[in-house]
N, C-alpha and C. Protein backbone atom coordinates (compact mmCIF):
# COMPACT_ATOMS: atom_id res chain seq x y z
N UNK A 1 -43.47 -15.82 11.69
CA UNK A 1 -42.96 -15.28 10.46
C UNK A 1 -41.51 -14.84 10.63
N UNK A 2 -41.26 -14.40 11.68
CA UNK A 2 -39.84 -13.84 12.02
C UNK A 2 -38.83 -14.99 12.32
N UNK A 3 -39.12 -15.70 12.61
CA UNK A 3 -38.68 -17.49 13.19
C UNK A 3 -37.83 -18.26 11.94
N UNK A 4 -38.81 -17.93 10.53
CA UNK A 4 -38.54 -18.16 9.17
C UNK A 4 -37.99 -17.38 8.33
N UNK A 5 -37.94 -15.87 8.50
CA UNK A 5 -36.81 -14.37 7.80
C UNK A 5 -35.47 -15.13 8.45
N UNK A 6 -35.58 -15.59 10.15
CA UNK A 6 -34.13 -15.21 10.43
C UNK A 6 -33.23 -17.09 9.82
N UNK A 7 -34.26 -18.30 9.87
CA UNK A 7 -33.86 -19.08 9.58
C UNK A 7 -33.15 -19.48 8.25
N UNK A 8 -34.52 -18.72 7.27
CA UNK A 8 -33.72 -18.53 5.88
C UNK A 8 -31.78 -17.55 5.66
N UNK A 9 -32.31 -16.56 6.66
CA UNK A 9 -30.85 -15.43 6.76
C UNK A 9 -29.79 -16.41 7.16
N UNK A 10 -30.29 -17.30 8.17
CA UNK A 10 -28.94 -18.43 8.32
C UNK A 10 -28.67 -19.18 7.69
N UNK A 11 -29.48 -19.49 6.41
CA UNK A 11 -28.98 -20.52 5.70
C UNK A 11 -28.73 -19.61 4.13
N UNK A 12 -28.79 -19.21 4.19
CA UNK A 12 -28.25 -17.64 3.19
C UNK A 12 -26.31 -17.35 3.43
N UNK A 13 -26.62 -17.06 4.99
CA UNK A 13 -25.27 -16.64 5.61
C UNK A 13 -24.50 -18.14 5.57
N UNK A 14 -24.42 -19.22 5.13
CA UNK A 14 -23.91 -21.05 5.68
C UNK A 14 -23.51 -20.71 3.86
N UNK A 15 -24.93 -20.28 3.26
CA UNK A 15 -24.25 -20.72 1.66
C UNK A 15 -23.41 -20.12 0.94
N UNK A 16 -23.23 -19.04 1.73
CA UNK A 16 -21.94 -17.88 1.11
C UNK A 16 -20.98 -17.60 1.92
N UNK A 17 -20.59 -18.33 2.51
CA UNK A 17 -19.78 -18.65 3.61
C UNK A 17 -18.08 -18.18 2.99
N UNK A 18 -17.75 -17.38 3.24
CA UNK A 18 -16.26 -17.59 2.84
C UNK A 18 -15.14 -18.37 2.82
N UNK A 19 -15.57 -18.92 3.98
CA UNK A 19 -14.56 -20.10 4.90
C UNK A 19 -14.84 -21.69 4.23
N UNK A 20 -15.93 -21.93 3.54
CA UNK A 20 -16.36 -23.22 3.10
C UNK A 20 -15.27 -23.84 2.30
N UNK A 21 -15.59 -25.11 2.06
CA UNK A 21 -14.61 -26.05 1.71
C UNK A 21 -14.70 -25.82 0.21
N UNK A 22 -15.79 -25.51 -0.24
CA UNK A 22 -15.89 -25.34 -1.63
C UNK A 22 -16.84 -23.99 -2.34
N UNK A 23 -16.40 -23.35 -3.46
CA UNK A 23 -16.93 -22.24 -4.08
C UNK A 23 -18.54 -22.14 -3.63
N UNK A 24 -19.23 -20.86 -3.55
CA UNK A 24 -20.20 -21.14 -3.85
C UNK A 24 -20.99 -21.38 -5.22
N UNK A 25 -20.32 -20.95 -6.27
CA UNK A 25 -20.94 -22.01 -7.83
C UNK A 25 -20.79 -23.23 -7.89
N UNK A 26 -19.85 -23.98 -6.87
CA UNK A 26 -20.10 -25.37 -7.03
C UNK A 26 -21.39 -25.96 -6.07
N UNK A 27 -21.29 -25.09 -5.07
CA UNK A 27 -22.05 -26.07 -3.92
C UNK A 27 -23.61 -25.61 -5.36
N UNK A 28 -23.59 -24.16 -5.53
CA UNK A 28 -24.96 -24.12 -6.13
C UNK A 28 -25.59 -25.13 -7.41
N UNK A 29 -24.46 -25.59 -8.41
CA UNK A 29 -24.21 -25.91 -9.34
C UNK A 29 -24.65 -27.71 -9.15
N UNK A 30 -24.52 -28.06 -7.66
CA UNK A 30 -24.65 -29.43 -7.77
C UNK A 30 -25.63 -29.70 -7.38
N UNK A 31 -26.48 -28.41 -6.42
CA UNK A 31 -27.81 -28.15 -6.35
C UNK A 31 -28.27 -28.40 -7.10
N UNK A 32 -28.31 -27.31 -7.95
CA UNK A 32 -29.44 -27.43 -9.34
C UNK A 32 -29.16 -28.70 -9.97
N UNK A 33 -28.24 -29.05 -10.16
CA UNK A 33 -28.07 -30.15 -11.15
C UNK A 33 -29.06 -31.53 -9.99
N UNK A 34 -28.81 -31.34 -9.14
CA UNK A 34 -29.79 -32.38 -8.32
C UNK A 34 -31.06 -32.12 -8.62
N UNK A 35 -31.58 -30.75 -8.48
CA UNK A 35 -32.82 -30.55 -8.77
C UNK A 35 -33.63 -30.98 -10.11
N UNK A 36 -32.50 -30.79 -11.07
CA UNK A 36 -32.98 -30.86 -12.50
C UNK A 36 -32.86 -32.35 -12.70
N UNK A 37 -31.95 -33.45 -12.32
CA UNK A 37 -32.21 -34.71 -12.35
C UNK A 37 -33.75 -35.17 -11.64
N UNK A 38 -34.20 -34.31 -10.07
CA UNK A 38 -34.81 -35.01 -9.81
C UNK A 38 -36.60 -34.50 -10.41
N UNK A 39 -36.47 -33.52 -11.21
CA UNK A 39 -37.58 -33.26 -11.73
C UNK A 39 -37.39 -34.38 -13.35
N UNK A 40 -36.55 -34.49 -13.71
CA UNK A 40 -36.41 -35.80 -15.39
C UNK A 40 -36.64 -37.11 -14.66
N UNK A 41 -36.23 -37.18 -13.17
CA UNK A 41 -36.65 -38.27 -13.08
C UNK A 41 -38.04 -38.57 -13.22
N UNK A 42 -38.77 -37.63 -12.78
CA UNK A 42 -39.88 -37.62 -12.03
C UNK A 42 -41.12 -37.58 -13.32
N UNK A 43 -40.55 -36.85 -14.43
CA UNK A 43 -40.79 -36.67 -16.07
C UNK A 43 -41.36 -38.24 -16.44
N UNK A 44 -40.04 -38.61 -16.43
CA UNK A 44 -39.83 -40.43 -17.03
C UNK A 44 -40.84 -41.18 -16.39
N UNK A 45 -40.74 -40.87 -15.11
CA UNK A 45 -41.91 -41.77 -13.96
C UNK A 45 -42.85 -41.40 -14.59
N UNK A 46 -43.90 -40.22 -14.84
CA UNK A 46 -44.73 -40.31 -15.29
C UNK A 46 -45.14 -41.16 -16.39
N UNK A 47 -44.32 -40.62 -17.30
CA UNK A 47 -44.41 -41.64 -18.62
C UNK A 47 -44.29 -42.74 -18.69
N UNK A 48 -43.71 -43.26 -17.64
CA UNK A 48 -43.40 -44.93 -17.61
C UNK A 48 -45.17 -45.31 -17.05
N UNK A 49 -45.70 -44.67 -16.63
CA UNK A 49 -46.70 -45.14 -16.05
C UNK A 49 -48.10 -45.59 -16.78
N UNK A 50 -47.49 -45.09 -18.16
CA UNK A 50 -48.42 -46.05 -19.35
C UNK A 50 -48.23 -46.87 -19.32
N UNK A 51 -47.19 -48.10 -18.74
CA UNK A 51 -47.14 -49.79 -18.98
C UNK A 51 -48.35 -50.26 -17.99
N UNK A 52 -48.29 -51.05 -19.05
CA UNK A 52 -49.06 -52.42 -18.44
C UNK A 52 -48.80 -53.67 -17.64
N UNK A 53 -47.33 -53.23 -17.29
CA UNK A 53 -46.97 -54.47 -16.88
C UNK A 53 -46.05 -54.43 -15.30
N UNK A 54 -46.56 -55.24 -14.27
CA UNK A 54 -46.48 -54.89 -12.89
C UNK A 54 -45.22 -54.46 -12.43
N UNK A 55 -44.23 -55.30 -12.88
CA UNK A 55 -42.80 -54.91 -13.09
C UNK A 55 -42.27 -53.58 -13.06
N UNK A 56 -42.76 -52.73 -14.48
CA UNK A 56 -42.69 -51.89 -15.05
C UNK A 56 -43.13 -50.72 -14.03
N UNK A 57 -44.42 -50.68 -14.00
CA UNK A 57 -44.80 -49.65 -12.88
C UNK A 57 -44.25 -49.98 -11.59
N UNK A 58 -44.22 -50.80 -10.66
CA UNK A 58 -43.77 -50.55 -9.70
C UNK A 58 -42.11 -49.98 -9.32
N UNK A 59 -41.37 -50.51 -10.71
CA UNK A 59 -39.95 -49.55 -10.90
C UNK A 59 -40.35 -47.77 -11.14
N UNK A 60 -41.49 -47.61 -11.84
CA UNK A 60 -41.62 -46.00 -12.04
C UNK A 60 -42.24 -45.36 -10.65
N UNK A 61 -42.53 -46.30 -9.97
CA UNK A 61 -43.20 -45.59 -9.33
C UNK A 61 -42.16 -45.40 -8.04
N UNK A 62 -40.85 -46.22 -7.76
CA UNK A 62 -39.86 -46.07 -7.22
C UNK A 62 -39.21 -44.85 -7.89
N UNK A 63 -38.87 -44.85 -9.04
CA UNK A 63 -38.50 -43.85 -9.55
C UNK A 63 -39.19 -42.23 -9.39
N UNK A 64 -40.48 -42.29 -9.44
CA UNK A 64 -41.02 -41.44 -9.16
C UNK A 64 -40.89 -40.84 -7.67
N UNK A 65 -40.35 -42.03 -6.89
CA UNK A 65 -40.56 -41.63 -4.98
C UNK A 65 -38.55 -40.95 -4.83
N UNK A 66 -37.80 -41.65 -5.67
CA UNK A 66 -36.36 -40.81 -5.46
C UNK A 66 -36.74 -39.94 -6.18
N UNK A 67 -36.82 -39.58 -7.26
CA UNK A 67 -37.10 -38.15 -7.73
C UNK A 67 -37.55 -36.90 -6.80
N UNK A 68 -38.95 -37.23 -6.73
CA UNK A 68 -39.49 -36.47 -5.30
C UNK A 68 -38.48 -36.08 -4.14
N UNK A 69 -37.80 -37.22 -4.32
CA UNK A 69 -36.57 -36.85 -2.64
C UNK A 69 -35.83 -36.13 -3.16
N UNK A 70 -35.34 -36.24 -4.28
CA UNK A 70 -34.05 -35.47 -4.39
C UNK A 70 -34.28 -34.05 -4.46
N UNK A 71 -35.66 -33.85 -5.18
CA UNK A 71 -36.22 -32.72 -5.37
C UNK A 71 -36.24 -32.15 -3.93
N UNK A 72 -36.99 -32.63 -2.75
CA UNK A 72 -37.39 -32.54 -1.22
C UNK A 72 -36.08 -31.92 -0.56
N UNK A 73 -34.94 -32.84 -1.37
CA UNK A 73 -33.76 -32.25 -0.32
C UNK A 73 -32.82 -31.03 -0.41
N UNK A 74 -33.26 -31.16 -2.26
CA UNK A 74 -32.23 -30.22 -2.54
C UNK A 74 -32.58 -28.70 -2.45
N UNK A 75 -34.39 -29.25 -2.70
CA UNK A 75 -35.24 -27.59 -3.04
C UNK A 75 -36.35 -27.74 -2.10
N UNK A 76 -36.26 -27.84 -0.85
CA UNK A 76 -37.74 -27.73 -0.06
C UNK A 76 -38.88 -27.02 -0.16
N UNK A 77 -38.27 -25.67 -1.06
CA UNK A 77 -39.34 -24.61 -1.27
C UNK A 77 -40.47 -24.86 -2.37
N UNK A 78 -39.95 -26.65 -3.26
CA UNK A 78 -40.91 -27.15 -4.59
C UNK A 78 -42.12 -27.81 -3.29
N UNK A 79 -41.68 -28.08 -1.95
CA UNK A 79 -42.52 -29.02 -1.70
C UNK A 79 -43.14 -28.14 -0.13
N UNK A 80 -43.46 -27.00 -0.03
CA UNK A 80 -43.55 -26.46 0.73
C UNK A 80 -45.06 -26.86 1.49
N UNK A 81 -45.79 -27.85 0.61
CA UNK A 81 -46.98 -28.21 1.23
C UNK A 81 -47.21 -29.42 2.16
N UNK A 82 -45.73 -29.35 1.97
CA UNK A 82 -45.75 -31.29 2.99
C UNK A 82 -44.89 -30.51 4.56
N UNK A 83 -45.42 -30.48 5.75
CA UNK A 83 -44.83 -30.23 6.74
C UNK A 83 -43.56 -30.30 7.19
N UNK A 84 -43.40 -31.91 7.08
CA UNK A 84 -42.18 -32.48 7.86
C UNK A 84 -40.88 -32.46 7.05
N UNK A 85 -41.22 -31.71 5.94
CA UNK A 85 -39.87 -31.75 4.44
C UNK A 85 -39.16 -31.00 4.85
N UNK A 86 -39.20 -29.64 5.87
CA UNK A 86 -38.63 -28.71 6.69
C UNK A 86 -37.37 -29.36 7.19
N UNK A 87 -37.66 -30.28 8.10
CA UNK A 87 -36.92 -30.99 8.82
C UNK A 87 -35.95 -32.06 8.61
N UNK A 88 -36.43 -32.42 7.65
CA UNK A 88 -35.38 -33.52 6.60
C UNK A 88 -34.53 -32.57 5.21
N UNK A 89 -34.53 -31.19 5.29
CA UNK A 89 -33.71 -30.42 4.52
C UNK A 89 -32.66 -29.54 5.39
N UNK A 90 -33.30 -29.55 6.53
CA UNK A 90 -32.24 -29.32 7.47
C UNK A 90 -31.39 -30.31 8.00
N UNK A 91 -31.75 -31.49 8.09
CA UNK A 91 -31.00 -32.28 7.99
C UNK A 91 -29.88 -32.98 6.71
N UNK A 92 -30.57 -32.59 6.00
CA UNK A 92 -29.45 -32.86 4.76
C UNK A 92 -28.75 -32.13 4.67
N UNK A 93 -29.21 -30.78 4.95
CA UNK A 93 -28.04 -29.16 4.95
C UNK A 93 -26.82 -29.97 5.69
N UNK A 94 -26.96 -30.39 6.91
CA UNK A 94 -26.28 -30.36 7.49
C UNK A 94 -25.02 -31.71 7.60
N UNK A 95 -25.76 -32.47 6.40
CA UNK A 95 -24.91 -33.85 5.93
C UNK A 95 -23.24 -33.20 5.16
N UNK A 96 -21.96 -33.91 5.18
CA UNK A 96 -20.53 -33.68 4.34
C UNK A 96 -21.86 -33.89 3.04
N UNK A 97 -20.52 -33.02 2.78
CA UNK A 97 -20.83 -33.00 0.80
C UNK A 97 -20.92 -34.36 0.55
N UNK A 98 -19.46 -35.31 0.94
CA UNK A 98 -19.58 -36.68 0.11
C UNK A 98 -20.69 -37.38 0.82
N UNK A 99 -21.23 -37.09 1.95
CA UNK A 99 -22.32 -38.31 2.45
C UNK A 99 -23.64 -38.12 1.21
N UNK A 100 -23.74 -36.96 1.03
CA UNK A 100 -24.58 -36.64 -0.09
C UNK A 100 -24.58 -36.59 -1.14
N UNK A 101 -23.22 -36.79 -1.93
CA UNK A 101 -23.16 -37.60 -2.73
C UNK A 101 -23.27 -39.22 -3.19
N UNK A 102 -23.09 -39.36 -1.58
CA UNK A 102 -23.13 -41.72 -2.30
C UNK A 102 -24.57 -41.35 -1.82
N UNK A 103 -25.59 -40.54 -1.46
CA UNK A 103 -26.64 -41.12 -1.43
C UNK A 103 -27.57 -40.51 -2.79
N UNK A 104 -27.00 -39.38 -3.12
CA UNK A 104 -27.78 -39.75 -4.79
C UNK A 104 -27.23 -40.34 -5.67
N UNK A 105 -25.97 -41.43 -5.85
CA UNK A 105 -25.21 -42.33 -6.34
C UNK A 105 -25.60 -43.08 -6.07
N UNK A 106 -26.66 -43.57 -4.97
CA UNK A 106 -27.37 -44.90 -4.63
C UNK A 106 -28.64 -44.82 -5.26
């Protein structure tokens, strides 16, 4: 439990960083806005999943699997029941801003 107070405190202390390259309303701002794309994505996926036609679903259901990620990377705490999501949000923490941008641009 203490392992996870002090891990969160470090990534608390990284996001309000004085020294960072950019505000913290932006870094937060592109957060959420990731988050909130990847929950509409994830909206649409559902709904797409009334077609009937193979095409169709297997694009929603891609759609449905980036959604999930973006959600995974930006907000680990939506997906706190999957183990290994820990580890792939620390790893994204730790990606440049722009690498993380061309990859939700992809």
């Amino acid at each position: 439990m203490g392992a996870a107070a002090s891990s969160a405190q470090t990534q608390m202390m990284a996001e309000h960083d004085p020294n960072a390259a950019f505000p913290w309303w932006v870094r937060f701002l592109a957060k959420g806005l990731a988050i909130i794309g990847g929950f509409i994505a994830m909206f649409f996926a559902v709904l797409g999943l009334i077609s009937f036609n193979a095409t169709c679903i297997m694009a929603v259901l891609l759609q449905l699997a980036f959604g999930f990620f973006s959600v995974a990377l930006e907000a680990p705490f939506c997906c706190a029941f999957i183990d290994f999501i820990e580890k792939i949000a620390k790893f994204s923490e730790s990606r440049a801003y722009w690498q993380k941008a061309v990859l939700f641009c992809m």
